[in-house]
PDB file of N, CA and C in Angstrom:
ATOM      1  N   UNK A   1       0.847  -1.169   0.000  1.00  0.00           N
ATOM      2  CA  UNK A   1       0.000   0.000   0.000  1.00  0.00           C
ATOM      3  C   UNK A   1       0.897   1.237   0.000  1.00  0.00           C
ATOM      4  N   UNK A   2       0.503   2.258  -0.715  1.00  0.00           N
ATOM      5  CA  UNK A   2       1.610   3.587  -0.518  1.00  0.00           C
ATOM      6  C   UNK A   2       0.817   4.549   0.029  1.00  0.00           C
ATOM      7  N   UNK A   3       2.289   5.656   0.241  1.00  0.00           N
ATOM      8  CA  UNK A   3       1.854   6.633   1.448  1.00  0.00           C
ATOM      9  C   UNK A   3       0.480   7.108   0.530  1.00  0.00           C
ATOM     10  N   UNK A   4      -0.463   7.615   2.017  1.00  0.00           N
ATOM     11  CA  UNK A   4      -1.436   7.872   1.997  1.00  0.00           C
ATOM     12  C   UNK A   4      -2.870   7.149   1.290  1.00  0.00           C
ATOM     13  N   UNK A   5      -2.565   5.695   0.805  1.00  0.00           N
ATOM     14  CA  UNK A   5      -3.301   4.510   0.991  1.00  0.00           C
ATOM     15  C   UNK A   5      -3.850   3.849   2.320  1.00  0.00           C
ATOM     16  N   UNK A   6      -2.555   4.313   3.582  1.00  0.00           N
ATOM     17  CA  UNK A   6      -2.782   3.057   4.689  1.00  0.00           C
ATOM     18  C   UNK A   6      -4.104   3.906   5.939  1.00  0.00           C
ATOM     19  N   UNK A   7      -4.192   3.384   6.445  1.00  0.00           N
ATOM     20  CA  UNK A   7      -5.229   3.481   7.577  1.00  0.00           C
ATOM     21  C   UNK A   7      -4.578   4.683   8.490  1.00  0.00           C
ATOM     22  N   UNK A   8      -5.489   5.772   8.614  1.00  0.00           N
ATOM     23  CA  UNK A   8      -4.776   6.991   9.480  1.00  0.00           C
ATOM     24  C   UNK A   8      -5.034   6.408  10.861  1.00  0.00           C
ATOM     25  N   UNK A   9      -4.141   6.889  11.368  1.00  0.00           N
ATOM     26  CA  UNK A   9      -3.600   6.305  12.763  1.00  0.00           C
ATOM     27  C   UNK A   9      -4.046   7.610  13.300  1.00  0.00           C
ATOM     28  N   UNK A  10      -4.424   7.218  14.702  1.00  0.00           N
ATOM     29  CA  UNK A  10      -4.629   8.006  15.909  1.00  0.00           C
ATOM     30  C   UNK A  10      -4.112   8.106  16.943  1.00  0.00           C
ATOM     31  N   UNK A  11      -3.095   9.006  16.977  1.00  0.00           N
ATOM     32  CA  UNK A  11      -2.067   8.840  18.807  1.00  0.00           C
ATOM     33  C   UNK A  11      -2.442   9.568  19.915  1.00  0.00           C
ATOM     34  N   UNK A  12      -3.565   8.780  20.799  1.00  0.00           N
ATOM     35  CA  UNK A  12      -3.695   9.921  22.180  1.00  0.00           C
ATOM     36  C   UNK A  12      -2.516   9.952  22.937  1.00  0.00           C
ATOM     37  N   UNK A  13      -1.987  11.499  23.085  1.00  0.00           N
ATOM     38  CA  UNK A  13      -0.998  11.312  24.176  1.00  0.00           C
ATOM     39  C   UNK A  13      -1.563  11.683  25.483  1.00  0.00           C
ATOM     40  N   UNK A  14      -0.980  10.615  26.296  1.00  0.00           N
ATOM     41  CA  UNK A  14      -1.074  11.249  28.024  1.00  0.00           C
ATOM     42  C   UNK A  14      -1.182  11.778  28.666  1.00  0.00           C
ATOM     43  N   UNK A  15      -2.218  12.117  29.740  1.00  0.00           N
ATOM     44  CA  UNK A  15      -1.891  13.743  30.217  1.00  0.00           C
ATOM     45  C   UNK A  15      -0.578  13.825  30.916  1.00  0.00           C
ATOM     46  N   UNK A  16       0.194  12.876  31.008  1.00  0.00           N
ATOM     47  CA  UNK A  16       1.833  13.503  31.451  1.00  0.00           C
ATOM     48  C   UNK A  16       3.023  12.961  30.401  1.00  0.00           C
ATOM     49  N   UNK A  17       3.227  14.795  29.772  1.00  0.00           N
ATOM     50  CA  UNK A  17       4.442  14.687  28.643  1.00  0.00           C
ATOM     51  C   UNK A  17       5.084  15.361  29.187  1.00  0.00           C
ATOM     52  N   UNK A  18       5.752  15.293  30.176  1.00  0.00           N
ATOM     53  CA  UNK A  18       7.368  15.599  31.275  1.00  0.00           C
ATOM     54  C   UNK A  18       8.201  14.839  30.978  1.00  0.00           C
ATOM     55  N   UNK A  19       9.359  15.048  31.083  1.00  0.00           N
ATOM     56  CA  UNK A  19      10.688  14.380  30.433  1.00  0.00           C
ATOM     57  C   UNK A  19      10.910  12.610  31.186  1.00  0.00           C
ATOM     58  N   UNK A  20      10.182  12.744  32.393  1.00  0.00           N
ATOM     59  CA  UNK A  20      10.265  11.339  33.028  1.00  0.00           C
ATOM     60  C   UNK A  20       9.214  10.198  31.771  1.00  0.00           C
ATOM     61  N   UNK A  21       7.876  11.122  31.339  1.00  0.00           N
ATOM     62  CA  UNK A  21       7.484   9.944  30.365  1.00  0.00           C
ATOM     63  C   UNK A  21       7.651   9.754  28.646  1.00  0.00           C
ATOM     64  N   UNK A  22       8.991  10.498  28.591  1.00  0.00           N
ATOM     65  CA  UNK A  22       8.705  11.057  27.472  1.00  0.00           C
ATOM     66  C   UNK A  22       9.475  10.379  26.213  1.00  0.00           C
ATOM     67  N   UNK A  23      10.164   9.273  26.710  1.00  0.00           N
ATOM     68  CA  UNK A  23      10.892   8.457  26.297  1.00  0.00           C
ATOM     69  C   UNK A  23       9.825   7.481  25.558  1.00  0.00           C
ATOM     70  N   UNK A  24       8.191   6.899  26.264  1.00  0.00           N
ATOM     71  CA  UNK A  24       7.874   5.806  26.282  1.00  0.00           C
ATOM     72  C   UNK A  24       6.821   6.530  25.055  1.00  0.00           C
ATOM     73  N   UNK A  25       6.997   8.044  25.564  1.00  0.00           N
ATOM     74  CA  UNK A  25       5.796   8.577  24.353  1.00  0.00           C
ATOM     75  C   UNK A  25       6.498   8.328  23.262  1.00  0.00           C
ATOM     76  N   UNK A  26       7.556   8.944  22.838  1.00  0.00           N
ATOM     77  CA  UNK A  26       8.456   9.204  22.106  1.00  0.00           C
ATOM     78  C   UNK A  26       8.588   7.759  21.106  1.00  0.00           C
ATOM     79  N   UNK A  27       8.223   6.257  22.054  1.00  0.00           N
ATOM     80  CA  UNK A  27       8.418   5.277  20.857  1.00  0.00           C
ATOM     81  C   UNK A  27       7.306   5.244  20.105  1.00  0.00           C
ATOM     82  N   UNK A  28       5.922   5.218  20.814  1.00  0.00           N
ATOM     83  CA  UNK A  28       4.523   5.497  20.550  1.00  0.00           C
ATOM     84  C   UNK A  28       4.884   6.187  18.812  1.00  0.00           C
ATOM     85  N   UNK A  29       4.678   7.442  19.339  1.00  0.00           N
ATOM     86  CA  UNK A  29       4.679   8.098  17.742  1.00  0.00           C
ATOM     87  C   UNK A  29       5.723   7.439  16.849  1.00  0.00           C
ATOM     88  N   UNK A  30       7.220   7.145  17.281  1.00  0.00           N
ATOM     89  CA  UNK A  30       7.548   6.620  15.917  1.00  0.00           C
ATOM     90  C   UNK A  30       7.144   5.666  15.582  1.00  0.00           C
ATOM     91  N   UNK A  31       6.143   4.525  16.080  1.00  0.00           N
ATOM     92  CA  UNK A  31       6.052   3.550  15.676  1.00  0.00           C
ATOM     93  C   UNK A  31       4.827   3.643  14.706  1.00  0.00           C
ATOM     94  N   UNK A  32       4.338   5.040  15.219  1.00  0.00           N
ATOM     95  CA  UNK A  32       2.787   5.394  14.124  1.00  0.00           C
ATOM     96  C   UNK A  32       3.659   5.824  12.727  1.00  0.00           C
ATOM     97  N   UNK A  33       4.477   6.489  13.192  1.00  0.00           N
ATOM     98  CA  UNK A  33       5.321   6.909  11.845  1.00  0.00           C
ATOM     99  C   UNK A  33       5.234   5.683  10.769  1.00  0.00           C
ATOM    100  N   UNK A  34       5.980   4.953  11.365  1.00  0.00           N
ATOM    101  CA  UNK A  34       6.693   3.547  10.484  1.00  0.00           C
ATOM    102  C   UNK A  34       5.160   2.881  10.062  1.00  0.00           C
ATOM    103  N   UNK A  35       4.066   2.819  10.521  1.00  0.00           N
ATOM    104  CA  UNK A  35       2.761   2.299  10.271  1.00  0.00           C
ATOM    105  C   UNK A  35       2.179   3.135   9.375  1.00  0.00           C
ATOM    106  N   UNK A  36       1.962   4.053   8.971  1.00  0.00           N
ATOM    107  CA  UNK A  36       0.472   4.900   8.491  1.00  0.00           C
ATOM    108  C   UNK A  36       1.263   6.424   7.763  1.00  0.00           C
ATOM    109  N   UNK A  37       1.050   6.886   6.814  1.00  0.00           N
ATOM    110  CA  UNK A  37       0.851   7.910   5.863  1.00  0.00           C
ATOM    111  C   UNK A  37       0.206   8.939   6.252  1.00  0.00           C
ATOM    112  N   UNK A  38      -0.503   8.937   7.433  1.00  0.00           N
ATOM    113  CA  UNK A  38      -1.509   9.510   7.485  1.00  0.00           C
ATOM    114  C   UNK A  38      -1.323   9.643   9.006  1.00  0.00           C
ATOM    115  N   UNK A  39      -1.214  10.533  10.296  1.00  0.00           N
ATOM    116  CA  UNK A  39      -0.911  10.466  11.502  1.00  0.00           C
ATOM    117  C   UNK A  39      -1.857  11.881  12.181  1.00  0.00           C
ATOM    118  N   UNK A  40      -2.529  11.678  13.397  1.00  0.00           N
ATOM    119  CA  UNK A  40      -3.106  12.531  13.917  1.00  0.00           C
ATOM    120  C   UNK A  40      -2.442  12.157  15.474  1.00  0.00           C
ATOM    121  N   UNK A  41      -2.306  13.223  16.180  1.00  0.00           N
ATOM    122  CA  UNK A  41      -1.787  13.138  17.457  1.00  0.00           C
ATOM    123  C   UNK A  41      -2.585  14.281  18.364  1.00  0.00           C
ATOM    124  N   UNK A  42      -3.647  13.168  18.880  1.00  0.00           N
ATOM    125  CA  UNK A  42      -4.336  13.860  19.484  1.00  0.00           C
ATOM    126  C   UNK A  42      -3.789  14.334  21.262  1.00  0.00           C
ATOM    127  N   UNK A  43      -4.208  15.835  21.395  1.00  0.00           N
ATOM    128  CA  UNK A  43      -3.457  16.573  22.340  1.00  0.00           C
ATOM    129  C   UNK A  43      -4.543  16.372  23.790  1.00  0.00           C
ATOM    130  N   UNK A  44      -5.123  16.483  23.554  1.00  0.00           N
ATOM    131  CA  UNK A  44      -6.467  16.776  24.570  1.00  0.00           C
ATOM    132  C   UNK A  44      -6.304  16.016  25.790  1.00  0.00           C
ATOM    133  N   UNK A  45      -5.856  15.081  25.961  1.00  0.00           N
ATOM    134  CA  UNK A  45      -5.728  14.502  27.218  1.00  0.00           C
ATOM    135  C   UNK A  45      -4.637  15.717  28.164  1.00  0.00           C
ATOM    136  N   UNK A  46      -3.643  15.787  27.277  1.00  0.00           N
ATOM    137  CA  UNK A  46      -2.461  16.591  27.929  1.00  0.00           C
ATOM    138  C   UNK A  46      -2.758  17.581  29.147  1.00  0.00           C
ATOM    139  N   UNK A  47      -1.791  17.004  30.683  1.00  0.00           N
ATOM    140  CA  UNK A  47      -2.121  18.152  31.405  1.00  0.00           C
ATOM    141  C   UNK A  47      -0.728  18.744  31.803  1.00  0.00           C
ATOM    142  N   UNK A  48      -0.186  17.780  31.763  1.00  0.00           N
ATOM    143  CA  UNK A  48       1.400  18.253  32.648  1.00  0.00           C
ATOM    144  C   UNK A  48       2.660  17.675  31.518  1.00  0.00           C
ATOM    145  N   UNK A  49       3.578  19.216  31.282  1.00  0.00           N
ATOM    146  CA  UNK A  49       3.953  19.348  30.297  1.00  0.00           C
ATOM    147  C   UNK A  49       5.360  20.036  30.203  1.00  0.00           C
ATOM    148  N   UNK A  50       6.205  19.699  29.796  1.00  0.00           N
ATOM    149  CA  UNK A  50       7.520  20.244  29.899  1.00  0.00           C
ATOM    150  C   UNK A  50       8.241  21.114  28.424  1.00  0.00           C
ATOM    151  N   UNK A  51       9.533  21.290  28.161  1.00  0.00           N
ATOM    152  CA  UNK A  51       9.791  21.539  26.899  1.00  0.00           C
ATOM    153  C   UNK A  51      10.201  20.416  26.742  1.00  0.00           C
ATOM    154  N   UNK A  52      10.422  19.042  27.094  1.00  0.00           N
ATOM    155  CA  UNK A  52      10.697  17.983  26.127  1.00  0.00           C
ATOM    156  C   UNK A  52       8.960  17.041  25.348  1.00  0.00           C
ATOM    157  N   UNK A  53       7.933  17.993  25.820  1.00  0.00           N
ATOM    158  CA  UNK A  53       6.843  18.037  24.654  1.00  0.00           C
ATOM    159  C   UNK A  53       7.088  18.883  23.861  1.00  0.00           C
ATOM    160  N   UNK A  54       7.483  19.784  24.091  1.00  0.00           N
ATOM    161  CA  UNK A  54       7.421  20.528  23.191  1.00  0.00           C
ATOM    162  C   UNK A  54       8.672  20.218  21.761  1.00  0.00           C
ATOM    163  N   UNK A  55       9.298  19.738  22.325  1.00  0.00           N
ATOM    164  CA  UNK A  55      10.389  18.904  21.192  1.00  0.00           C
ATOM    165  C   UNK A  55      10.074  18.104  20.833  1.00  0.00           C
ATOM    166  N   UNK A  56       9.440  16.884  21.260  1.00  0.00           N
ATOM    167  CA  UNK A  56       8.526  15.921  20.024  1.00  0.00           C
ATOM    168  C   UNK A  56       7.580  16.050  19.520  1.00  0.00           C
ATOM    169  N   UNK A  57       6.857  17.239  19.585  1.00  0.00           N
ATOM    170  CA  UNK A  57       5.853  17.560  18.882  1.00  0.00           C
ATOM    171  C   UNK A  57       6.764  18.153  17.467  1.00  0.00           C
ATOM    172  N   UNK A  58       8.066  18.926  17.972  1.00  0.00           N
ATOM    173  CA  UNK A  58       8.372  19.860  16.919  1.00  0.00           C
ATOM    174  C   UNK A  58       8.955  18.916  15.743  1.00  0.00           C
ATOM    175  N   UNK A  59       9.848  17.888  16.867  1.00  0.00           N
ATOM    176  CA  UNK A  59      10.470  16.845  15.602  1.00  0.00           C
ATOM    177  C   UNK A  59       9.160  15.761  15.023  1.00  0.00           C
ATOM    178  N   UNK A  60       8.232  15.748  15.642  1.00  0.00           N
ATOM    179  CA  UNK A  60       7.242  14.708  15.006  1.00  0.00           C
ATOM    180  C   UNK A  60       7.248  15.378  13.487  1.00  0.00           C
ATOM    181  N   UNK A  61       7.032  17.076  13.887  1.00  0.00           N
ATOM    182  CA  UNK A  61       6.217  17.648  12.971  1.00  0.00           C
ATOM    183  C   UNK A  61       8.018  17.964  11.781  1.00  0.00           C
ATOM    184  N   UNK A  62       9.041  17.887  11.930  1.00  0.00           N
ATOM    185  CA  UNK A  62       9.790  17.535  11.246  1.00  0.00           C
ATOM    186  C   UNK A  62      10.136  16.602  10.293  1.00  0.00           C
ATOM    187  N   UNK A  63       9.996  15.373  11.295  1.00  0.00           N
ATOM    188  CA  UNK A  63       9.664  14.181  10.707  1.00  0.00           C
ATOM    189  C   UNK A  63       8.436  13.947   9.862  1.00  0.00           C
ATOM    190  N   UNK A  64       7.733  14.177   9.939  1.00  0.00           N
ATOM    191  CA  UNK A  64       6.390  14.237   9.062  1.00  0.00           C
ATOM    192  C   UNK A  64       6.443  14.850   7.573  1.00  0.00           C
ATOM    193  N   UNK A  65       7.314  16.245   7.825  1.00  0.00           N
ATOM    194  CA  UNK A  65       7.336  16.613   6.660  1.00  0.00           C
ATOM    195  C   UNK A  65       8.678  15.687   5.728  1.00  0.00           C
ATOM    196  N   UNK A  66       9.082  15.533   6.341  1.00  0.00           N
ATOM    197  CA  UNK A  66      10.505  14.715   5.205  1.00  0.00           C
ATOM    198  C   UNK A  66       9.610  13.937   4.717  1.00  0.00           C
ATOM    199  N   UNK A  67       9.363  13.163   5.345  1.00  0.00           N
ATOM    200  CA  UNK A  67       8.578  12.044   4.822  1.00  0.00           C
ATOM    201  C   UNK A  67       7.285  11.699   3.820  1.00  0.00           C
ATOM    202  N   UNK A  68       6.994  13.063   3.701  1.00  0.00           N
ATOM    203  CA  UNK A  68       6.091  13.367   3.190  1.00  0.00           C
ATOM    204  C   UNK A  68       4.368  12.809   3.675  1.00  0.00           C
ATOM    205  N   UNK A  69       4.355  12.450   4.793  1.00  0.00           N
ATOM    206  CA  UNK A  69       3.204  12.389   5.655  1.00  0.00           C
ATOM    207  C   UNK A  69       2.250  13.223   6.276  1.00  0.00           C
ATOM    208  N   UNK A  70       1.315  13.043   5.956  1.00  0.00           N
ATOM    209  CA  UNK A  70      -0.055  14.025   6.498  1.00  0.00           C
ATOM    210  C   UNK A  70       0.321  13.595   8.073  1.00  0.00           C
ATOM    211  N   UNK A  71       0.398  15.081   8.437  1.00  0.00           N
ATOM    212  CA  UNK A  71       0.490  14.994  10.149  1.00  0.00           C
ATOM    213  C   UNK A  71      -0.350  16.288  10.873  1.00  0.00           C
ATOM    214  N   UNK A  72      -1.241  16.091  11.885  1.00  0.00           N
ATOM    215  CA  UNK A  72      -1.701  16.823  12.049  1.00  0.00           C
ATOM    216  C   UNK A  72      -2.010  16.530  13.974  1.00  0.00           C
ATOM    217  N   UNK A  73      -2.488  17.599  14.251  1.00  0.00           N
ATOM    218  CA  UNK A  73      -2.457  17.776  16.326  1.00  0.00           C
ATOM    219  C   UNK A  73      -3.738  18.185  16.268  1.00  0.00           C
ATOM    220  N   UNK A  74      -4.498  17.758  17.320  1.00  0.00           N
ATOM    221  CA  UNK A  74      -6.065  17.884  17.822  1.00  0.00           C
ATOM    222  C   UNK A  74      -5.603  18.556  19.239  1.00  0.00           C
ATOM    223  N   UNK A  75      -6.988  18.759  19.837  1.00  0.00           N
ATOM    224  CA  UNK A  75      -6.802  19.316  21.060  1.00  0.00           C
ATOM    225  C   UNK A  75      -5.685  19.916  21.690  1.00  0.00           C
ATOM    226  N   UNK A  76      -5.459  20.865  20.858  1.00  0.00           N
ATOM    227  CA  UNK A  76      -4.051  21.335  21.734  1.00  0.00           C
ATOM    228  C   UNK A  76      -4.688  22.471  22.206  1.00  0.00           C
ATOM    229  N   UNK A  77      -4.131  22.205  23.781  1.00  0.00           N
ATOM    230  CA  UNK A  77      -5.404  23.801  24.835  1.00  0.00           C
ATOM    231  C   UNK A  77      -4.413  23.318  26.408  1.00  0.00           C
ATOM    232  N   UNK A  78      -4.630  24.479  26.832  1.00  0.00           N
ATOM    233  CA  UNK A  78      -4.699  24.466  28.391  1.00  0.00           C
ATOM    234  C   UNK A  78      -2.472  24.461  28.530  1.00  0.00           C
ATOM    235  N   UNK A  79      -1.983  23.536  29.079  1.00  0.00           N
ATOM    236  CA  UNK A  79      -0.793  23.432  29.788  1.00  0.00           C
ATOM    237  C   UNK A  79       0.232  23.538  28.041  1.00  0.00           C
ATOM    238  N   UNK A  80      -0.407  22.364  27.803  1.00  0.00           N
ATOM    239  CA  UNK A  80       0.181  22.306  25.918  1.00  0.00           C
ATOM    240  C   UNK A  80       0.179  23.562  25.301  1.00  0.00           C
ATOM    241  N   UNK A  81      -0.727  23.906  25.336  1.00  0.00           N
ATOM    242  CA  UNK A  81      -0.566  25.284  24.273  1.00  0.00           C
ATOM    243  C   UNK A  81      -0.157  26.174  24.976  1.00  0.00           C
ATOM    244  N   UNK A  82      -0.211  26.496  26.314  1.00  0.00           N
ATOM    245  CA  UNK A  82       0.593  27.580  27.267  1.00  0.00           C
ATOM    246  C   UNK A  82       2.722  27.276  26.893  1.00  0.00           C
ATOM    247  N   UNK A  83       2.968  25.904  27.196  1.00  0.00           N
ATOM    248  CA  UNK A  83       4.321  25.749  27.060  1.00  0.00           C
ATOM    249  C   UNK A  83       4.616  26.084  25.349  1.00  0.00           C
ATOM    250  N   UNK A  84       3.845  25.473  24.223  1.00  0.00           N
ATOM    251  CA  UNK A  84       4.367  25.807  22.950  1.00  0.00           C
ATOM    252  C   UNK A  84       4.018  27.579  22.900  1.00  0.00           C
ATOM    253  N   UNK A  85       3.221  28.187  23.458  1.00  0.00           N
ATOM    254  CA  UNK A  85       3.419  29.502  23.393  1.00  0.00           C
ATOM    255  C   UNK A  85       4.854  30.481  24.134  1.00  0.00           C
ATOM    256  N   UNK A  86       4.625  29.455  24.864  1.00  0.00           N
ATOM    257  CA  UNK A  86       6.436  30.052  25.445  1.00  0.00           C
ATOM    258  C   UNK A  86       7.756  29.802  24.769  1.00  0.00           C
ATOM    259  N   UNK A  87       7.458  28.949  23.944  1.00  0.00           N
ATOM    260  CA  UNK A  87       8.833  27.895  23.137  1.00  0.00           C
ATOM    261  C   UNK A  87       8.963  29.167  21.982  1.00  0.00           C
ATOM    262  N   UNK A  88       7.212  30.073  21.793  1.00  0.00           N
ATOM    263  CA  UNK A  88       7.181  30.710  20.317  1.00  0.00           C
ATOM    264  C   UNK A  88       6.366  30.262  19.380  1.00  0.00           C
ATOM    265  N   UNK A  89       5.935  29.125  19.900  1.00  0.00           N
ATOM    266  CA  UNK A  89       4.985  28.346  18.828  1.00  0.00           C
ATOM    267  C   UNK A  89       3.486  28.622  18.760  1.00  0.00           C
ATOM    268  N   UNK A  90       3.389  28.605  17.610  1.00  0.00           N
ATOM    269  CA  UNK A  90       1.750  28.817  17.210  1.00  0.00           C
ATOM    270  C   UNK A  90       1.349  27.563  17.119  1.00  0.00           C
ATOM    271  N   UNK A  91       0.334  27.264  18.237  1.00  0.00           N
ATOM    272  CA  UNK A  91      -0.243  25.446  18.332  1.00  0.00           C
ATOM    273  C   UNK A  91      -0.663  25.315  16.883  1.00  0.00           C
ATOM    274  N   UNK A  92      -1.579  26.530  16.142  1.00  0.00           N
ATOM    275  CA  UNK A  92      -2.580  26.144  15.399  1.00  0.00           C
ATOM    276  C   UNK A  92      -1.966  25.670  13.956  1.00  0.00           C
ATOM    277  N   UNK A  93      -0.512  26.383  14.404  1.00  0.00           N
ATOM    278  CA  UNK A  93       0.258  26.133  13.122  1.00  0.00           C
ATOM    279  C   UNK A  93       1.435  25.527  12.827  1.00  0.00           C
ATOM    280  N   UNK A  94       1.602  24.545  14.268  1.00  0.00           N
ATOM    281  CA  UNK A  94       2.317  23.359  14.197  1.00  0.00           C
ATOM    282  C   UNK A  94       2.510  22.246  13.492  1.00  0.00           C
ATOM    283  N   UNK A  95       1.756  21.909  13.166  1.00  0.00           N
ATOM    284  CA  UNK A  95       1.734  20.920  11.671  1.00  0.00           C
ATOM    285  C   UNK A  95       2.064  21.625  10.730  1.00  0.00           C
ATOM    286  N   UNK A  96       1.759  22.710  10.152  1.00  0.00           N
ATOM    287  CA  UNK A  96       2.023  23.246   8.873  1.00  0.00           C
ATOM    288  C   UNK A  96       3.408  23.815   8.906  1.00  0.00           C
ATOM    289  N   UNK A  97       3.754  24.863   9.418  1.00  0.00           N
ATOM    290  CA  UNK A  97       4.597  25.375   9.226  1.00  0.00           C
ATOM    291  C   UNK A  97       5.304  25.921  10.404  1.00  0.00           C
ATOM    292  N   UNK A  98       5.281  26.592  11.233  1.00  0.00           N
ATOM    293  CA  UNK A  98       5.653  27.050  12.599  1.00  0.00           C
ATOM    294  C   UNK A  98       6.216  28.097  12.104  1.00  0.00           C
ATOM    295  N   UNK A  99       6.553  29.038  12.834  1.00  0.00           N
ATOM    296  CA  UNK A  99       7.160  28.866  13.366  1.00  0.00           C
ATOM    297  C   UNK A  99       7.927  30.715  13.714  1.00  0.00           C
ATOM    298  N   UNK A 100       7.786  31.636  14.893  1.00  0.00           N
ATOM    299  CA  UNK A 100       8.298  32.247  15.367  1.00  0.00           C
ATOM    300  C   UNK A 100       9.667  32.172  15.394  1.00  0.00           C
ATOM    301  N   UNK A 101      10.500  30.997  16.115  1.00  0.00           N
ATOM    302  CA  UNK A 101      11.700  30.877  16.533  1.00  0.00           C
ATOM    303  C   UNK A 101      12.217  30.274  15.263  1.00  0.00           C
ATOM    304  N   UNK A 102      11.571  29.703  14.133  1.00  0.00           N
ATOM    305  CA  UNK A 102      12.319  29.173  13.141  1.00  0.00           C
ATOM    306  C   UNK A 102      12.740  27.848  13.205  1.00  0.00           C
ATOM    307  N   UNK A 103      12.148  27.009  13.984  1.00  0.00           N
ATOM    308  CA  UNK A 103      12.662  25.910  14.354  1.00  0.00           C
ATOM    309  C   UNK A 103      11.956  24.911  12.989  1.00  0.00           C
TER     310      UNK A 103
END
């Protein structure tokens, strides 16, 4: 099947993306990577939140584009979108393009 044939995948993340769980998140999404063309990473659970969310969101959304994969973030509100507003980031425009700081 080729990209954007396979079954879009859905990743709820945790409400705790602090650097203590962020390793176990961190295999989660790549393994959606390696599965599906098509990736949504839903935010909404998220309560407690560090800048090492805020770095796999940024490299997800890195990774996504090389690859040429539809990637996209739901529910991003509350602790999530407070820390990517501090990083510089526009939640709404994290998938697409970002980017204040240029990252």
């Amino acid at each position: 099947m080729g990209v954007g044939m396979e079954k879009p995948i859905v990743f709820i993340l945790p409400c705790d993306m602090t650097i203590k769980s962020i390793a176990d998140i961190y295999s989660g999404v790549a393994v959606s990577f390696r599965d599906s063309g098509k990736i949504t990473i839903d935010c909404s659970k998220v309560s407690h939140c560090d800048i090492s969310s805020v770095q796999l969101l940024v490299a997800a959304r890195n990774s996504a584009r090389a690859k040429g994969l539809d990637f996209r973030l739901t529910g991003v509100a509350g602790a999530l979108s407070a820390a990517l507003v501090r990083a510089g980031i526009s939640p709404a425009q994290l998938p697409d393009s970002i980017l204040n700081n240029g990252a």
